[in-house]
Protein backbone atom coordinates (compact mmCIF):
# COMPACT_ATOMS: atom_id res chain seq x y z
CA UNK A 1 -9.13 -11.36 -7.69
CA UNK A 2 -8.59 -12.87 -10.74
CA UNK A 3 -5.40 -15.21 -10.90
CA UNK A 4 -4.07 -14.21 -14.05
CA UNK A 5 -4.21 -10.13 -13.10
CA UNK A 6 -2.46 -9.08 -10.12
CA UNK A 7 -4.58 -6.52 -8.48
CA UNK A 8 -3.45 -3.05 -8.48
CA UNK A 9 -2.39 -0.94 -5.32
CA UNK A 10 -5.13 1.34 -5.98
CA UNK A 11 -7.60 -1.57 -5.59
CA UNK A 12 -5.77 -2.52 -2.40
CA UNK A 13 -6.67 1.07 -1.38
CA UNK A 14 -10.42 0.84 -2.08
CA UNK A 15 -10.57 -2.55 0.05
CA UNK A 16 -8.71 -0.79 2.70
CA UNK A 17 -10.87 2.48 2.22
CA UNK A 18 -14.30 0.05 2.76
CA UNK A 19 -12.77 -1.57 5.79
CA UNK A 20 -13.34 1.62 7.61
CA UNK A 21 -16.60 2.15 6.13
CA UNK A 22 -19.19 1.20 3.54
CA UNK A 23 -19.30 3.61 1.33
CA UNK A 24 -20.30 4.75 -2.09
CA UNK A 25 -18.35 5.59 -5.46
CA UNK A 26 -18.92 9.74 -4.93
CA UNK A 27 -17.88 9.78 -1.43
CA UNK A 28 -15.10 7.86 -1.74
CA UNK A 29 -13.70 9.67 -4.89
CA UNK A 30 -14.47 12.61 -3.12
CA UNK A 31 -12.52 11.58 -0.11
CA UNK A 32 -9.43 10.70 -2.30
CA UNK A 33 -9.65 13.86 -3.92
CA UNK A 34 -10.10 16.06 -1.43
CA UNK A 35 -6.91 15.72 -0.27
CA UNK A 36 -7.06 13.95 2.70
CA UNK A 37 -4.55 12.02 4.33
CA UNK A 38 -5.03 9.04 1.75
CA UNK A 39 -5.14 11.68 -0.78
CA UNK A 40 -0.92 12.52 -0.50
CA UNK A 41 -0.50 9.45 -2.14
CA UNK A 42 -3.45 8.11 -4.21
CA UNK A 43 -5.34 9.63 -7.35
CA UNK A 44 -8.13 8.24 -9.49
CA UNK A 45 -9.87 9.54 -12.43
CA UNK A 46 -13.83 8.89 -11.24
CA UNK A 47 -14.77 6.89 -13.85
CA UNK A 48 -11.49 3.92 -13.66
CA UNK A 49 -12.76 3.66 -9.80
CA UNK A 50 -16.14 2.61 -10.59
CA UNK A 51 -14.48 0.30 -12.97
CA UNK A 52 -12.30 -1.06 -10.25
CA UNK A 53 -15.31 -0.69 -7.92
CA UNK A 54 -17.22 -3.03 -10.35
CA UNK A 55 -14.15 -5.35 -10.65
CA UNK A 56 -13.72 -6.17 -7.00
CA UNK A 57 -17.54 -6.67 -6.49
CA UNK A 58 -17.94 -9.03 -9.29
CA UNK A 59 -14.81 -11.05 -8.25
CA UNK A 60 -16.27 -11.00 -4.61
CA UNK A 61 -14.18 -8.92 -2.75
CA UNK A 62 -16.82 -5.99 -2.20
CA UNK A 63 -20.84 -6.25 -1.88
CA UNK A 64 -23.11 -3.44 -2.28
CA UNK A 65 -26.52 -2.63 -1.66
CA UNK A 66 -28.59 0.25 -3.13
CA UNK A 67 -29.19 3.12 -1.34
CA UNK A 68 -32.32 5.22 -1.48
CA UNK A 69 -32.25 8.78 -1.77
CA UNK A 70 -35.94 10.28 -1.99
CA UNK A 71 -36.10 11.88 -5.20
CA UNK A 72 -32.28 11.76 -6.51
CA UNK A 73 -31.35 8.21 -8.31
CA UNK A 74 -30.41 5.73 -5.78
CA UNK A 75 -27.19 5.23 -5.10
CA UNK A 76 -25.04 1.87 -4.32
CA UNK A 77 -23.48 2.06 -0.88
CA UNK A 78 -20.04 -0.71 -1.17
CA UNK A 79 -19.08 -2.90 1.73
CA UNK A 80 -15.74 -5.08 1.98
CA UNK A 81 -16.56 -8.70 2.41
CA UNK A 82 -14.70 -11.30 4.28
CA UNK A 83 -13.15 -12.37 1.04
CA UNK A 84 -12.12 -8.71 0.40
CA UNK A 85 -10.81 -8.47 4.16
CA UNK A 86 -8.86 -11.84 4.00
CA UNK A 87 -6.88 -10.12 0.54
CA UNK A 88 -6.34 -7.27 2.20
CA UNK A 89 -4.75 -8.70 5.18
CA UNK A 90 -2.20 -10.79 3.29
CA UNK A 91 -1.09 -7.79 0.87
CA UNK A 92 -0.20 -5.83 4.09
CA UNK A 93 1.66 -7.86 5.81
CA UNK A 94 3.84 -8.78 2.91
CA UNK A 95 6.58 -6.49 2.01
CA UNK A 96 7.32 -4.83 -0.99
CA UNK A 97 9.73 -6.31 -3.27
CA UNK A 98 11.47 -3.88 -5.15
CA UNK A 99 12.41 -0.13 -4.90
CA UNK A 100 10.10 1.41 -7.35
CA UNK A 101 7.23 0.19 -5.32
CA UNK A 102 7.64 1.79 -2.41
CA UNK A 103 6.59 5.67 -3.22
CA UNK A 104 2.51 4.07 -4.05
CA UNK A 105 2.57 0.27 -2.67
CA UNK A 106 4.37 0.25 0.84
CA UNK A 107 3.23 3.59 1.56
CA UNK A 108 -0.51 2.60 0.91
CA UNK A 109 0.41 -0.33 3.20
CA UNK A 110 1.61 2.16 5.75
CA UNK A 111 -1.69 4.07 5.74
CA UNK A 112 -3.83 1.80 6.78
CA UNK A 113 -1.33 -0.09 9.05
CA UNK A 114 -0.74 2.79 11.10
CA UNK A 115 -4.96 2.96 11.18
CA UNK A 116 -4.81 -0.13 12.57
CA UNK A 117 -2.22 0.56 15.73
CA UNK A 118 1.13 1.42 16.27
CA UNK A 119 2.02 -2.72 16.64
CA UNK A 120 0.53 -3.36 13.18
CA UNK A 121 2.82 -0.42 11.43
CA UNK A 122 5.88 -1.13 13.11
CA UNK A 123 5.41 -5.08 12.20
CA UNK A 124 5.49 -3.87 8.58
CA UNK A 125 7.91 -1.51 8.86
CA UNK A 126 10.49 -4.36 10.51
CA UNK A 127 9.13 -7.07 7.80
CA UNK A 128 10.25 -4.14 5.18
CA UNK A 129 13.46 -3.66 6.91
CA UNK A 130 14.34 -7.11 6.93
CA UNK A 131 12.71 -7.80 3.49
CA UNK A 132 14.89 -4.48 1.82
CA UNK A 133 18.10 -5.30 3.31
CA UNK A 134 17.93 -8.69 1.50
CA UNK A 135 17.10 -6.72 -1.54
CA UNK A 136 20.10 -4.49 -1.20
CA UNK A 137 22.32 -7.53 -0.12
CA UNK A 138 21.37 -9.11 -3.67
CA UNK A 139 22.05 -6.05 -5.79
CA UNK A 140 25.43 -5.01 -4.42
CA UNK A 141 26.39 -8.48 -5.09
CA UNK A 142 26.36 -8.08 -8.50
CA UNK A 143 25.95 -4.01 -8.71
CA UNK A 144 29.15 -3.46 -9.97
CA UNK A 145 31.37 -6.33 -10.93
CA UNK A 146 33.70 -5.38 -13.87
CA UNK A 147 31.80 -2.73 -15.00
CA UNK A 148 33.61 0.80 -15.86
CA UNK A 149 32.51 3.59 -13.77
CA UNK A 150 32.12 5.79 -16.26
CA UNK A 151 29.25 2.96 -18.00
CA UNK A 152 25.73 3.57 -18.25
CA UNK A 153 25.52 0.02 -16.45
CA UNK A 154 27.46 1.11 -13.42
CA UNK A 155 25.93 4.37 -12.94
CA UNK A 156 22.87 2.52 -13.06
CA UNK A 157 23.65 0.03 -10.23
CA UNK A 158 24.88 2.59 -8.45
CA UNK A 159 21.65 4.32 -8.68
CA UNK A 160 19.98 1.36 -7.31
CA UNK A 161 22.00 0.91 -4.44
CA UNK A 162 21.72 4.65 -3.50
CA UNK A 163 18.16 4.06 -3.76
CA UNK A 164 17.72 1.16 -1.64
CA UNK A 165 20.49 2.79 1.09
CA UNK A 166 17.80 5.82 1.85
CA UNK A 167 15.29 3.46 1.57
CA UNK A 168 16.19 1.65 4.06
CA UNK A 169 17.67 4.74 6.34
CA UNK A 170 14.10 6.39 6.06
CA UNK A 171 12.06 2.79 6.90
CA UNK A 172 14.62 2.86 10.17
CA UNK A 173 13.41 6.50 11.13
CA UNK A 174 9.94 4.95 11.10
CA UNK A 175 11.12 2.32 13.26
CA UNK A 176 12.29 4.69 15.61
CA UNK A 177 9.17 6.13 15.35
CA UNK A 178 6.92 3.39 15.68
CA UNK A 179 8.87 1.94 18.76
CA UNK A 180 8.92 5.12 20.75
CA UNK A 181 4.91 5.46 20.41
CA UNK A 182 4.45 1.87 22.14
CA UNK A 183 3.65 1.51 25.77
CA UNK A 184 7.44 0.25 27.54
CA UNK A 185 5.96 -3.26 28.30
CA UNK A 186 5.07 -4.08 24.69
CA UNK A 187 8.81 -2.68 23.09
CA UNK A 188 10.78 -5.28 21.63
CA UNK A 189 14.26 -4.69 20.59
């Protein structure tokens, strides 16, 4: 990706969409709006996903080849590449940073952790854990200082901490979760 955008979680999503499978603009529009599981949490207007779609091929993280279809146009059938694969890997294993990010960007991460086992999920879910209570750590150390409690500035903080506190009670229910689905021999406190 180009250095001087940071990509967008919905481009993350394509890569991680093509790692399952090649496949082509339609289908995978189709797939997102259908509904399906990948669906819950992602939507695209057709025509900004073939611009993304064009974006990550010409920077190298997707290849294509066209498609033949008898008498309908051809179409072009996307692939990830190992450049695409290599981005994708690093973006999921890295936390999110901030609260706002987690209802798009560390559930997208989720979805296609959990497709790749329950160890992969429940590494990302403990690197979140670990990662969010540092978060939370640094805001309640200077949350609420000498504000009033009646200020727009407390109730803010205060927002943010109550934020980041069911954040962090829900990522521990995946834990749970996570750790109950692996075999006994592979659990790790």
């Amino acid at each position: 990706m180009n250095t001087h955008k940071r990509p967008l979680t919905m481009e993350y999503a394509l890569l991680g969409l093509l790692r399952q499978q090649p496949m082509h603009g339609y289908e995978i529009h189709h797939r997102i709006a259908a509904g399906a599981e990948d669906g819950l949490v992602w939507q695209v207007k057709q025509g900004m996903l073939y611009a993304m779609l064009a974006r990550l091929e010409s920077e190298g993280m997707l290849g294509s080849s066209v498609e033949t279809q008898g008498a309908r146009p051809p179409r072009k059938l996307y692939s990830l590449t190992a450049k695409g694969e290599t981005l994708l890997q690093a973006w999921l294993q890295t936390p999110v940073r901030n609260g706002r990010d987690f209802r798009l960007e560390f559930l997208t991460k989720l979805y296609f952790a959990q497709q790749a086992g329950v160890p992969e999920a429940l590494t990302l879910v403990r690197r979140q854990v670990a990662a969010s209570q540092a978060y939370l750590n640094r805001i309640m150390q200077n949350a609420y200082g000498p504000a009033d409690p009646d200020s727009f500035a407390w109730l803010v903080s205060d927002f943010r901490v109550g934020q980041m506190e069911a954040v962090l009670t829900w990522l521990k229910r995946c834990e749970q979760l996570f750790t109950s689905k692996q075999p006994r021999e592979e659990q790790v406190p």
